[in-house]
Protein backbone atom coordinates (compact mmCIF):
# COMPACT_ATOMS: atom_id res chain seq x y z
CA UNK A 1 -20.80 -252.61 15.36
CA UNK A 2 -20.82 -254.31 18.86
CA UNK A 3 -18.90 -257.05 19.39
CA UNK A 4 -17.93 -260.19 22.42
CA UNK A 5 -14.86 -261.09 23.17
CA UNK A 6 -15.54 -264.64 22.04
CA UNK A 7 -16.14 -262.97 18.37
CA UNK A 8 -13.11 -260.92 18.49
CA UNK A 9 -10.84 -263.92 19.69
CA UNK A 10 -12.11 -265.73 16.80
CA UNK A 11 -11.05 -263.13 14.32
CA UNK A 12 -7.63 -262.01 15.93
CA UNK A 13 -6.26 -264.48 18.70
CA UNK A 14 -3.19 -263.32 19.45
CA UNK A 15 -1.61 -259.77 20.85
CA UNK A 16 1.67 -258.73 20.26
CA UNK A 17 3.78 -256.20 21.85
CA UNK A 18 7.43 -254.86 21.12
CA UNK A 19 9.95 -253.86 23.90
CA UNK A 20 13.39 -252.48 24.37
CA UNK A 21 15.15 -256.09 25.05
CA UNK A 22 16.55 -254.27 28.56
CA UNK A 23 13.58 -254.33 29.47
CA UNK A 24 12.79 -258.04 29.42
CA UNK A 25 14.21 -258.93 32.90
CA UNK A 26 12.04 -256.93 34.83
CA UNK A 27 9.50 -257.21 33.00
CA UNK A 28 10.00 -261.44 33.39
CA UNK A 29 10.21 -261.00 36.43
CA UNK A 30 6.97 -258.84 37.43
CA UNK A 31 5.20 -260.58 34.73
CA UNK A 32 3.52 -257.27 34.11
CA UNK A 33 3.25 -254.31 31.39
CA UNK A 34 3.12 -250.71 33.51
CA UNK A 35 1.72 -247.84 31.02
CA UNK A 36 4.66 -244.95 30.40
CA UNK A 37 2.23 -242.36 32.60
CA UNK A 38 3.02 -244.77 35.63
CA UNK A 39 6.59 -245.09 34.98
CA UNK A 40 6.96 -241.49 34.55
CA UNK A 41 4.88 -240.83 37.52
CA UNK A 42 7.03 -243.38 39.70
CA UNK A 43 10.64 -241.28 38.99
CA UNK A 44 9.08 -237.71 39.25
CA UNK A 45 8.70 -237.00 36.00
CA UNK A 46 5.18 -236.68 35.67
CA UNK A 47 5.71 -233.31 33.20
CA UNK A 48 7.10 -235.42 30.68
CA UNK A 49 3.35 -237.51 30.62
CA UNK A 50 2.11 -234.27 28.49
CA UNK A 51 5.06 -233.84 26.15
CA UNK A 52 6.28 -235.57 22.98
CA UNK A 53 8.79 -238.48 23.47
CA UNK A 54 11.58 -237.75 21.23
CA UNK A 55 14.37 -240.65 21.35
CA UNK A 56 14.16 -243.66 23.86
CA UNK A 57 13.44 -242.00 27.15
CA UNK A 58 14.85 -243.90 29.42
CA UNK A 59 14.04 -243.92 33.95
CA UNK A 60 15.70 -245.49 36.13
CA UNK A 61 13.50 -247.53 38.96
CA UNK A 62 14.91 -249.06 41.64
CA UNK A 63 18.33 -249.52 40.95
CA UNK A 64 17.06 -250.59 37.06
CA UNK A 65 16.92 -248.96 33.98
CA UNK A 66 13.32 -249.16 31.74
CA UNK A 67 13.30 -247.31 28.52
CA UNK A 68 10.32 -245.86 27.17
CA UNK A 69 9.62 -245.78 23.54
CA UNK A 70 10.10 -242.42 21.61
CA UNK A 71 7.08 -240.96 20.13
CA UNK A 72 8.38 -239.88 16.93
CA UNK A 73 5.67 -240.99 14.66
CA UNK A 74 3.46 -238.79 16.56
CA UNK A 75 2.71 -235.76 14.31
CA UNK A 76 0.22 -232.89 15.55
CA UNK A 77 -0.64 -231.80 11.71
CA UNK A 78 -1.55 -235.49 10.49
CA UNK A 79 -4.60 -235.71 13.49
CA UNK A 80 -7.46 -234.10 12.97
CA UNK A 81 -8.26 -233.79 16.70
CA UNK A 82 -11.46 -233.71 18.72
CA UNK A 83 -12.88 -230.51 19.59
CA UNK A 84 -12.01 -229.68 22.55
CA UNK A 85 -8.66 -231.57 22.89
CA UNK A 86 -5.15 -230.52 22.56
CA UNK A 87 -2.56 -232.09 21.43
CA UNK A 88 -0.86 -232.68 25.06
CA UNK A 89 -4.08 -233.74 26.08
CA UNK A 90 -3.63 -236.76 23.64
CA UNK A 91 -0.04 -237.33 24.17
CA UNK A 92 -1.29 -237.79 28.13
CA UNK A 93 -4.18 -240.24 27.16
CA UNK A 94 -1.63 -242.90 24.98
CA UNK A 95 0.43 -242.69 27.77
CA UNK A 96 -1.72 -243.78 30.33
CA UNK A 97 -2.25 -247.12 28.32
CA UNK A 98 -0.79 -250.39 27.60
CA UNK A 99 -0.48 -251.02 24.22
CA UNK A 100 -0.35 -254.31 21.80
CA UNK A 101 -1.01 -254.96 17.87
CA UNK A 102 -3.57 -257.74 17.22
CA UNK A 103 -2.94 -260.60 14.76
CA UNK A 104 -2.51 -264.30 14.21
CA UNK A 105 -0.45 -267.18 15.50
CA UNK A 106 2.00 -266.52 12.93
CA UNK A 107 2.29 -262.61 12.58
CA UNK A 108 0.15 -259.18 13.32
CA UNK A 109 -1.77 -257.13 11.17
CA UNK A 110 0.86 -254.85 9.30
CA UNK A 111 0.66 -251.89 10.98
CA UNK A 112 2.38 -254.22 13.90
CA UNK A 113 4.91 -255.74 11.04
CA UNK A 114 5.92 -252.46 10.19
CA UNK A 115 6.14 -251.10 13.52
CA UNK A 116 9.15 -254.07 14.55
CA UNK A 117 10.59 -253.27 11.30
CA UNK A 118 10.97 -249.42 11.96
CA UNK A 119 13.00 -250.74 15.58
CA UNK A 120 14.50 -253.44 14.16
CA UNK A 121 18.06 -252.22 14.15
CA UNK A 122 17.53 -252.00 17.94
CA UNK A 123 16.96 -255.91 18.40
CA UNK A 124 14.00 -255.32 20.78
CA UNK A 125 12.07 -258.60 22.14
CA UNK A 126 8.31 -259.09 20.53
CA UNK A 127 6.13 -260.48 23.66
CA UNK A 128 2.95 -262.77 22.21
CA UNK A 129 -0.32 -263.45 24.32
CA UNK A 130 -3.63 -264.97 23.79
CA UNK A 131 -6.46 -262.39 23.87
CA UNK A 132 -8.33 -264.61 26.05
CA UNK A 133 -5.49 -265.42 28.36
CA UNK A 134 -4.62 -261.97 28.79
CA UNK A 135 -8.79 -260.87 29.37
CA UNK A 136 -9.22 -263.85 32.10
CA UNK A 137 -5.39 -263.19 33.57
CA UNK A 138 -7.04 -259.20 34.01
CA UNK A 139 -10.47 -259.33 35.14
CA UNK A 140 -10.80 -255.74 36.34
CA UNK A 141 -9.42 -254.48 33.63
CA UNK A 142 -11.50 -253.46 30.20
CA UNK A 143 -9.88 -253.94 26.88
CA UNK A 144 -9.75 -251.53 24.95
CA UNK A 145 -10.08 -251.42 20.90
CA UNK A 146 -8.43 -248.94 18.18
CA UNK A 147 -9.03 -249.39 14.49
CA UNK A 148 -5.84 -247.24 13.66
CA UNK A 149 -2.02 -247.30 14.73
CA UNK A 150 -3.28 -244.62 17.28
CA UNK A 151 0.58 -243.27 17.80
CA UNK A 152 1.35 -242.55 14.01
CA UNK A 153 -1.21 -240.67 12.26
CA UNK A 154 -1.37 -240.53 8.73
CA UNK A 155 -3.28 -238.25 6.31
CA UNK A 156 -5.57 -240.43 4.12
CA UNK A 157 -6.41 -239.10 0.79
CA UNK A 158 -5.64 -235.04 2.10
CA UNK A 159 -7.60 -235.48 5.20
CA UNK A 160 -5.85 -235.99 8.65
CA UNK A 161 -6.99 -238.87 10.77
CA UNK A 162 -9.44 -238.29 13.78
CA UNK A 163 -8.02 -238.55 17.80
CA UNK A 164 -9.94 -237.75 20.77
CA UNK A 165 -12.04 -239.52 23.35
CA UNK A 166 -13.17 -242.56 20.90
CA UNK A 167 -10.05 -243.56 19.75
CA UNK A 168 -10.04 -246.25 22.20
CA UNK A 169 -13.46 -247.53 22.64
CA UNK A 170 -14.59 -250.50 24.61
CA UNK A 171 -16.37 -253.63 22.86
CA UNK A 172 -20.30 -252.52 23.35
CA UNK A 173 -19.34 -248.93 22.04
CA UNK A 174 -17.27 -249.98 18.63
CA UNK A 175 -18.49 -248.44 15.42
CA UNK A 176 -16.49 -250.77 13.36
CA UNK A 177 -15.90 -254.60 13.12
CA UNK A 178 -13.26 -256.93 14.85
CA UNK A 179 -11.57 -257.47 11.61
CA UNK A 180 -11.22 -253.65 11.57
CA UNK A 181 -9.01 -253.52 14.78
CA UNK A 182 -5.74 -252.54 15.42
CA UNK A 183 -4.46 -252.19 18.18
CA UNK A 184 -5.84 -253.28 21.73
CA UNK A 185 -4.66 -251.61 25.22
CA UNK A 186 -5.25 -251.65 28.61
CA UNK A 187 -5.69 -248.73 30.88
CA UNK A 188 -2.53 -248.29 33.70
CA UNK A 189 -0.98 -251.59 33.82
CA UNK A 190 -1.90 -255.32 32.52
CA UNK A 191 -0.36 -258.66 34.29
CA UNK A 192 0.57 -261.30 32.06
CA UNK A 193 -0.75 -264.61 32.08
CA UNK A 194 1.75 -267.98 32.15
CA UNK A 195 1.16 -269.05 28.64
CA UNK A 196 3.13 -265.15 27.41
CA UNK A 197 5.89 -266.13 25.02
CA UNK A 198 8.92 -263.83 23.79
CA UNK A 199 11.42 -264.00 21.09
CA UNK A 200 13.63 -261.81 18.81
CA UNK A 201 11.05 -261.67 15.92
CA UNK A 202 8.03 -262.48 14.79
CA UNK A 203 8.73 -265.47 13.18
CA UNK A 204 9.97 -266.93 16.56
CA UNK A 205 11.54 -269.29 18.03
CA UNK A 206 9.47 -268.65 20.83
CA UNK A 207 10.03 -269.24 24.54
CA UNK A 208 8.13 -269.03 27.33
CA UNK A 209 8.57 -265.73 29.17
């Protein structure tokens, strides 16, 4: 089912996306979001791009420390995977995108609830943008949609769940509805527009980044 922008910022307004609160200052202060593949890339580490994150994996970059998020959830027998693919091959593809949960004002879709509540004993920082701010703030830059938590698989009634080249698919190629979404990400690196707020949870306060 194609779908506009306009009809998917109707449906979900608002991204969300969770970060290691160390982070936060350089991120504030680039007002960006740099994929893991770039990071990784950027301290010589660009072997790590094709292997499973186990644990925080943290780099240092100049003279600060960014900490990349562990891809535990990430299990090779719960994908059913496209022929063709490996699974390193799809380990390199998540990494070489930005990543946010869609939602509402007030809250994402669950998978994005349950996601801050598996890192919540961490006390990471939840960033929240418009979909339409962040589109027009990243002009040269397509959005990309997911209908599925793309980093944790899960078997659904025996079967595992598909991952290949369509598991992020622009708006004119989507098979599925804007109610159906996910997640949405952003190939390399995204810049974020003025009107990006941050707090400690989802159900705020929230400040201006």
């Amino acid at each position: 089912m194609v779908f506009s922008f306009e009809q998917f910022q109707h449906v979900r307004p608002c991204l969300y996306h969770l970060t290691a609160r160390g982070n936060l200052p350089r991120i504030s202060a680039t007002r960006s979001l740099v994929c893991a593949a770039s990071l990784l890339s950027a301290v010589g580490e660009s072997q790590v791009i094709r292997q499973k994150r186990r644990g925080m994996h943290p780099v240092a970059i100049n003279g600060t420390t960014v900490c990349i998020r562990d891809q535990d959830p990430l299990y090779r027998g719960k994908m059913a995977l496209e022929r063709g693919w490996s699974f390193e091959d799809f380990i390199e593809l998540l990494n070489h995108h930005v990543f946010f949960w869609v939602g509402w004002d007030h809250e994402p879709v669950g998978a994005g609830l349950r996601h801050f509540n598996r890192y919540r004993h961490e006390r990471p920082v939840v960033l929240r943008v418009r979909f339409a701010d962040l589109v027009d703030a990243n002009a040269d830059v397509v959005p990309l949609f997911c209908k599925y938590n793309s980093g944790s698989p899960r078997c659904s009634y025996g079967s595992p769940s598909p991952r290949g080249s369509r598991t992020f698919v622009s708006a004119q190629d989507a098979l599925f509805s804007p109610s159906k979404v996910v997640e949405v990400v952003f190939p390399g690196s995204v810049t974020l527009p003025d009107g990006t707020e941050q707090a400690d949870g989802y159900g705020g306060p929230w400040q201006p980044l």
